[in-house]
PDB file of N, CA and C in Angstrom:
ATOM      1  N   UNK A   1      32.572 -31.640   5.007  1.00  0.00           N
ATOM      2  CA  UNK A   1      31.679 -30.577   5.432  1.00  0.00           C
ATOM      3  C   UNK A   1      31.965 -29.311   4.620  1.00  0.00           C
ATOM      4  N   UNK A   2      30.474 -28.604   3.980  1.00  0.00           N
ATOM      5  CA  UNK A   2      31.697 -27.570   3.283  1.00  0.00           C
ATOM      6  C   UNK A   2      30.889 -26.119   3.990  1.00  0.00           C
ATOM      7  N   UNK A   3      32.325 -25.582   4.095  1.00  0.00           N
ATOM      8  CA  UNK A   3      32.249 -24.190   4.835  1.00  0.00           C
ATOM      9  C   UNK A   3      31.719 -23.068   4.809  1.00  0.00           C
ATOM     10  N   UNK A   4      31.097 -22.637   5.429  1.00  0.00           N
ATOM     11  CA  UNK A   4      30.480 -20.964   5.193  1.00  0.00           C
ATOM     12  C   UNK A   4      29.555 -20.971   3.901  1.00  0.00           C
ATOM     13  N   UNK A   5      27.808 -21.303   4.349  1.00  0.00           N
ATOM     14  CA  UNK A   5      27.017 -21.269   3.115  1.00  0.00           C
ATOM     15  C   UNK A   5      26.092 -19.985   3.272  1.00  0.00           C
ATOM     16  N   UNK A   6      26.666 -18.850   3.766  1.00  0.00           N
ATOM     17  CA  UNK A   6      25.387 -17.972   3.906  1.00  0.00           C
ATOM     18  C   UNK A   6      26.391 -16.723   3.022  1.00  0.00           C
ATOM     19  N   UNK A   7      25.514 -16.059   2.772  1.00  0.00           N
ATOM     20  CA  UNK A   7      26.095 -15.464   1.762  1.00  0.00           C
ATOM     21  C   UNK A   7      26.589 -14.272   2.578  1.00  0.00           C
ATOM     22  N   UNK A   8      27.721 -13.055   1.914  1.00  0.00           N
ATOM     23  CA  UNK A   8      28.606 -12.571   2.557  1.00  0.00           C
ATOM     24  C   UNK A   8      28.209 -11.027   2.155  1.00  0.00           C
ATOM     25  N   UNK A   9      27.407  -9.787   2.862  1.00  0.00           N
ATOM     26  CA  UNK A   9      27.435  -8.850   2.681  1.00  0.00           C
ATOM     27  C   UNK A   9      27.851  -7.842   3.094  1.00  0.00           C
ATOM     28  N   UNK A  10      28.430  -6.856   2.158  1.00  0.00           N
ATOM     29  CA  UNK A  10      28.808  -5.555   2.701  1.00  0.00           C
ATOM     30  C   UNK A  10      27.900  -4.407   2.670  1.00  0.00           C
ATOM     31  N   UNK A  11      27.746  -3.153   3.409  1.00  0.00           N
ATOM     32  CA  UNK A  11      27.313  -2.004   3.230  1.00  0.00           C
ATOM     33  C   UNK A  11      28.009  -1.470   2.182  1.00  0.00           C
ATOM     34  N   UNK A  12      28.162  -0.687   0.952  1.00  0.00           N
ATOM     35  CA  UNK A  12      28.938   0.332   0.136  1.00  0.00           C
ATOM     36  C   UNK A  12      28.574   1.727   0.369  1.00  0.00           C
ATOM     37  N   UNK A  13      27.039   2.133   0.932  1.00  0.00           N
ATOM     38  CA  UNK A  13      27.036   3.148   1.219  1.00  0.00           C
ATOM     39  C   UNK A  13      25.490   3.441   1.845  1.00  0.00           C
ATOM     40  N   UNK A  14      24.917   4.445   2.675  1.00  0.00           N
ATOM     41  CA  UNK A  14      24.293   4.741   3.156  1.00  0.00           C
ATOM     42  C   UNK A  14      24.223   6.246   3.870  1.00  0.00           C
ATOM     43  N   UNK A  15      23.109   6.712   3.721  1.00  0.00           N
ATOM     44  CA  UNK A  15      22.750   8.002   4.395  1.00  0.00           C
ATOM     45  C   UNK A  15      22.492   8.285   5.614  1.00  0.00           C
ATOM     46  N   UNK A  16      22.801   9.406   6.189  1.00  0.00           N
ATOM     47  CA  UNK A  16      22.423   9.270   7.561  1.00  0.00           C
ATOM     48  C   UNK A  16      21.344   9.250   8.148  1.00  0.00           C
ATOM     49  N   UNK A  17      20.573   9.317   7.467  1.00  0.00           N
ATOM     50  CA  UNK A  17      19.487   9.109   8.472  1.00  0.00           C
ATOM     51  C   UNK A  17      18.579   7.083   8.009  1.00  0.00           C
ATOM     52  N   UNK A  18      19.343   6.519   7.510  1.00  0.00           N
ATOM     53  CA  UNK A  18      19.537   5.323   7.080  1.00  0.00           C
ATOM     54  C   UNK A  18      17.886   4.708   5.606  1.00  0.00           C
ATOM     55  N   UNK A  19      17.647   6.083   5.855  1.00  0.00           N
ATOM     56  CA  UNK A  19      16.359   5.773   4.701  1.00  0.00           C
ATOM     57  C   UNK A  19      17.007   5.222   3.168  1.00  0.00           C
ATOM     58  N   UNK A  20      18.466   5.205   2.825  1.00  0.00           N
ATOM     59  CA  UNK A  20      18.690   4.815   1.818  1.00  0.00           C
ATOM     60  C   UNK A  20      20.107   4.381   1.802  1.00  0.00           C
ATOM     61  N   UNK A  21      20.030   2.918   1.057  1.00  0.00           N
ATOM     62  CA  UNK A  21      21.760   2.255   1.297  1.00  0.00           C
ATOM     63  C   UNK A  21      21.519   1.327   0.121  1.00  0.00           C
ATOM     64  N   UNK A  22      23.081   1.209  -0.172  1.00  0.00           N
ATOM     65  CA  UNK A  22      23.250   0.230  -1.354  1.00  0.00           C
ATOM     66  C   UNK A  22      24.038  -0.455  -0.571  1.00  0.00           C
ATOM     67  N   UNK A  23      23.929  -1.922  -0.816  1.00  0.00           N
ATOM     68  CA  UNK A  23      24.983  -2.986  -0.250  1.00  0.00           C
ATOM     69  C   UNK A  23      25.187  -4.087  -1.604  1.00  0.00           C
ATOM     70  N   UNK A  24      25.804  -4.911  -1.370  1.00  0.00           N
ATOM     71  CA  UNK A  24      27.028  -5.958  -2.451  1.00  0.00           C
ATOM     72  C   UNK A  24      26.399  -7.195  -1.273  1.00  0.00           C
ATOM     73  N   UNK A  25      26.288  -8.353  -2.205  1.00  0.00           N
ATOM     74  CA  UNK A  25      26.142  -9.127  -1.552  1.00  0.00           C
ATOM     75  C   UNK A  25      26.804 -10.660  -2.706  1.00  0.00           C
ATOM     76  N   UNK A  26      27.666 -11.638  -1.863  1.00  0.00           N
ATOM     77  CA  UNK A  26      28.143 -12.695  -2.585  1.00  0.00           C
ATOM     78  C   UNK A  26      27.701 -14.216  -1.974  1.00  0.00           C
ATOM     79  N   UNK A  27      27.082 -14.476  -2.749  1.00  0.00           N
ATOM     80  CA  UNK A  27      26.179 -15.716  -2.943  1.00  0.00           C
ATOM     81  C   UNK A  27      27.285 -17.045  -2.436  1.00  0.00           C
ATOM     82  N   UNK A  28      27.203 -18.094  -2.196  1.00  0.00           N
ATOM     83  CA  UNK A  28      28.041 -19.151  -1.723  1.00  0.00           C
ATOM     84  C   UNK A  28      28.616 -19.385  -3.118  1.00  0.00           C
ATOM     85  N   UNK A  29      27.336 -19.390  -4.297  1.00  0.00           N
ATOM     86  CA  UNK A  29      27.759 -19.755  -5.762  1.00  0.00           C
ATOM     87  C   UNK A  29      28.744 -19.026  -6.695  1.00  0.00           C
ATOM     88  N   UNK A  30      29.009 -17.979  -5.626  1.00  0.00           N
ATOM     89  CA  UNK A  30      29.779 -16.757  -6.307  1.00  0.00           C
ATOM     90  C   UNK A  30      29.686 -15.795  -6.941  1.00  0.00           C
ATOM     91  N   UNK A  31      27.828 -15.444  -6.879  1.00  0.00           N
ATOM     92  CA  UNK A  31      27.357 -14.809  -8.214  1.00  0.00           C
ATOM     93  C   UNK A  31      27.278 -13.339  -7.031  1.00  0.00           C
ATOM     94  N   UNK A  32      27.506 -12.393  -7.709  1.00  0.00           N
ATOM     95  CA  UNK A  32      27.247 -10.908  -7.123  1.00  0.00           C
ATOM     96  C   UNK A  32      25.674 -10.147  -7.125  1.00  0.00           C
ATOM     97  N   UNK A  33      25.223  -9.856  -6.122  1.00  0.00           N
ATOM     98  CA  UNK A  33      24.301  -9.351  -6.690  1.00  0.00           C
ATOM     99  C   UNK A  33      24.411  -7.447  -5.786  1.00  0.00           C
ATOM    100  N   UNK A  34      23.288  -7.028  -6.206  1.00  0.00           N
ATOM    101  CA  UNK A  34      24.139  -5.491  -5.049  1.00  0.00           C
ATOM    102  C   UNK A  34      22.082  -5.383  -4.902  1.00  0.00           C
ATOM    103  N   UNK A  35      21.858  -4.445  -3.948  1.00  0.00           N
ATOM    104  CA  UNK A  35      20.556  -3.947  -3.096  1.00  0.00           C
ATOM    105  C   UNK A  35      20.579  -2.562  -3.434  1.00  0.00           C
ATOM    106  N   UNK A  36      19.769  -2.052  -3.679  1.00  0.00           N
ATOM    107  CA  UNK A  36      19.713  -0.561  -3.562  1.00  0.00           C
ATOM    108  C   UNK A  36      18.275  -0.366  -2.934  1.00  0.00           C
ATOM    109  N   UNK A  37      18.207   0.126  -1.753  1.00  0.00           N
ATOM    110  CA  UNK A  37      17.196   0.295  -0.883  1.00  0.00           C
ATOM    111  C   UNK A  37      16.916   2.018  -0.377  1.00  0.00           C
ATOM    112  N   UNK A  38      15.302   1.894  -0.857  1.00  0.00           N
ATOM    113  CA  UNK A  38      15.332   3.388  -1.234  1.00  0.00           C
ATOM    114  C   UNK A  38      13.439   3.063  -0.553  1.00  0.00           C
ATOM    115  N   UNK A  39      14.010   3.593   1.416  1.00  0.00           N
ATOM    116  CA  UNK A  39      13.037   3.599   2.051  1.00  0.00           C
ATOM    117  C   UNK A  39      12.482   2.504   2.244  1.00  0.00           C
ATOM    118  N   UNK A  40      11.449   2.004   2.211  1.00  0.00           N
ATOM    119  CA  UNK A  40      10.730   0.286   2.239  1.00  0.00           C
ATOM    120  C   UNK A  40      11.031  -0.378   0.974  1.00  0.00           C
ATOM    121  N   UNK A  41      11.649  -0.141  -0.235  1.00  0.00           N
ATOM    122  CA  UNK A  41      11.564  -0.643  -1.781  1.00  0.00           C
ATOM    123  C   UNK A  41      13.039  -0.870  -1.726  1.00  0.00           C
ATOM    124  N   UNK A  42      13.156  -2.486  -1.877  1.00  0.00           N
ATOM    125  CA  UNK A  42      14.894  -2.918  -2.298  1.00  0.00           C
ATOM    126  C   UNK A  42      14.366  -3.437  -3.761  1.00  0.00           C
ATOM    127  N   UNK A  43      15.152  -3.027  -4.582  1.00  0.00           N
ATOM    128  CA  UNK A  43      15.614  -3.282  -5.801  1.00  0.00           C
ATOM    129  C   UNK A  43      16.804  -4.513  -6.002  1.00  0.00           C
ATOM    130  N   UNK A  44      17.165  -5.288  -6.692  1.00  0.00           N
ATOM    131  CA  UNK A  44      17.925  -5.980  -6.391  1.00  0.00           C
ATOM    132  C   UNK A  44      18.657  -6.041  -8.305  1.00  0.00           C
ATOM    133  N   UNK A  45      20.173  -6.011  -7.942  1.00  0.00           N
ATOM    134  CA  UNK A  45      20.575  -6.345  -9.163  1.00  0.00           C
ATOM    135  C   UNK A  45      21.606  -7.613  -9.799  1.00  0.00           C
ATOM    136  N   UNK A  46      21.211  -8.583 -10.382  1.00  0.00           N
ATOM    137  CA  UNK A  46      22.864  -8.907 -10.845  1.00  0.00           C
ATOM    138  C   UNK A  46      23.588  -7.945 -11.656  1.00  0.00           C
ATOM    139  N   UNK A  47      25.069  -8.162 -11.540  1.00  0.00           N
ATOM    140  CA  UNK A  47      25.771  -7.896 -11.864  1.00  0.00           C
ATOM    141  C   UNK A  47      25.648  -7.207 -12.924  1.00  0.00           C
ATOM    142  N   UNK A  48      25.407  -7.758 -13.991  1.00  0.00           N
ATOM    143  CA  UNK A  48      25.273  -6.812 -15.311  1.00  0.00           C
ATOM    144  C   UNK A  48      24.379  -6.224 -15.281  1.00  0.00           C
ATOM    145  N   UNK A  49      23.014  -6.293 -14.550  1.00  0.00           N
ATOM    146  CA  UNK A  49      21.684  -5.025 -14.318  1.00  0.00           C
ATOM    147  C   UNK A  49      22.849  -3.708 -13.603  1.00  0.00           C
ATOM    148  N   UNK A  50      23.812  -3.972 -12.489  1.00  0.00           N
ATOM    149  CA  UNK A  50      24.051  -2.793 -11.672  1.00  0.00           C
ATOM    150  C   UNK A  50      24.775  -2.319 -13.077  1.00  0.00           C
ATOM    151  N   UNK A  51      25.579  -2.422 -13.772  1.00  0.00           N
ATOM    152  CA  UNK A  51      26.945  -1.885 -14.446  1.00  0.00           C
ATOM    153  C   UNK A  51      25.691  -1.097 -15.376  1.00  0.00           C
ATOM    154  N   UNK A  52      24.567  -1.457 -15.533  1.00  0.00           N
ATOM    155  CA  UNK A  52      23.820  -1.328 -16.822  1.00  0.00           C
ATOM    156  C   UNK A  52      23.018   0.251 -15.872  1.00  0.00           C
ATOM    157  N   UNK A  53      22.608   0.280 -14.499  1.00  0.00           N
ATOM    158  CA  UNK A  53      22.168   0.793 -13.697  1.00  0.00           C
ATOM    159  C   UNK A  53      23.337   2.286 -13.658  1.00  0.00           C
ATOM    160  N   UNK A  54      24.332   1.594 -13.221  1.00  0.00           N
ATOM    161  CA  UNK A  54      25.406   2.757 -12.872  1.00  0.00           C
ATOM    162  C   UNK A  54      25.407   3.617 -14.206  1.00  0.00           C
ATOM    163  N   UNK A  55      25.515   2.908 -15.362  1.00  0.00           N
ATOM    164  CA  UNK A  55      25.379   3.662 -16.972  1.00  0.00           C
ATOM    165  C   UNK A  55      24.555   4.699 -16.754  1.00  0.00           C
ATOM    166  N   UNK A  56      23.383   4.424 -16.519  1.00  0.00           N
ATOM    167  CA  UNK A  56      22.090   5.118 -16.610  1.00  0.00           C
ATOM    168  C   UNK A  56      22.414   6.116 -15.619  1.00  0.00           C
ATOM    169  N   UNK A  57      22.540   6.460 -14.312  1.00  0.00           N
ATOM    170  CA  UNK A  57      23.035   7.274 -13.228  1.00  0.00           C
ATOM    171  C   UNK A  57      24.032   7.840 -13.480  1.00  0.00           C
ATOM    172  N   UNK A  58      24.736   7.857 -14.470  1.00  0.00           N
ATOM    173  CA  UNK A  58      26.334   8.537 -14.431  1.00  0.00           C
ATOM    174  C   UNK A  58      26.104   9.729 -15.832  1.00  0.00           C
ATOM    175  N   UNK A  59      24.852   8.943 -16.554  1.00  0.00           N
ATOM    176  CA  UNK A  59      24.242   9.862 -17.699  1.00  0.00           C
ATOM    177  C   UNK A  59      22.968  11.259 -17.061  1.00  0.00           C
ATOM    178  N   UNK A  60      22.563  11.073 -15.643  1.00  0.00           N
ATOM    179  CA  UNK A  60      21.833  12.008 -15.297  1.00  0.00           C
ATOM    180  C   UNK A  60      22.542  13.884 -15.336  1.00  0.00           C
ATOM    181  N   UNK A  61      22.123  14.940 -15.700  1.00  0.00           N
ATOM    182  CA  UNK A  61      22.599  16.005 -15.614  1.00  0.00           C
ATOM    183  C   UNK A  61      23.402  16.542 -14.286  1.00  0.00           C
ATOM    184  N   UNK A  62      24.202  17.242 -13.619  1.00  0.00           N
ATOM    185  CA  UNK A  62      24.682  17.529 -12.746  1.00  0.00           C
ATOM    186  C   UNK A  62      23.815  18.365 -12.181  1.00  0.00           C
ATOM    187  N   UNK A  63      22.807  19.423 -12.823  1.00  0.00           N
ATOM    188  CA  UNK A  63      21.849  19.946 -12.152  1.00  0.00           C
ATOM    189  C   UNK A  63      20.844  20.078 -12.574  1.00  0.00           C
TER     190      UNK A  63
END
């Protein structure tokens, strides 16, 4: 019998008033993928889209 096939997610972060959250999620197959949910619109990334994502966000101006 093999064990635990639903895949395993965490919250990483969310706002308070819950209109926007990113979560991590791990597949039975092992593959990562993460959510970024922004109001009714989830985006979904593998792994190398988020790292490629975070690039792009870490290059925005501070103000």
């Amino acid at each position: 019998m093999v064990k635990d096939q639903e895949p395993t997610s965490i919250t990483l972060s969310e706002t308070g008033g819950f209109n926007y959250s990113i979560w991590r999620t791990e597949e039975p197959d092992g593959e990562i993928t993460y959510q970024l949910q922004l109001n009714n619109i989830t985006i979904h990334f593998f792994q190398e889209e988020w790292d490629e994502f975070l690039q792009l966000v870490r290059q925005l101006p501070k103000k």
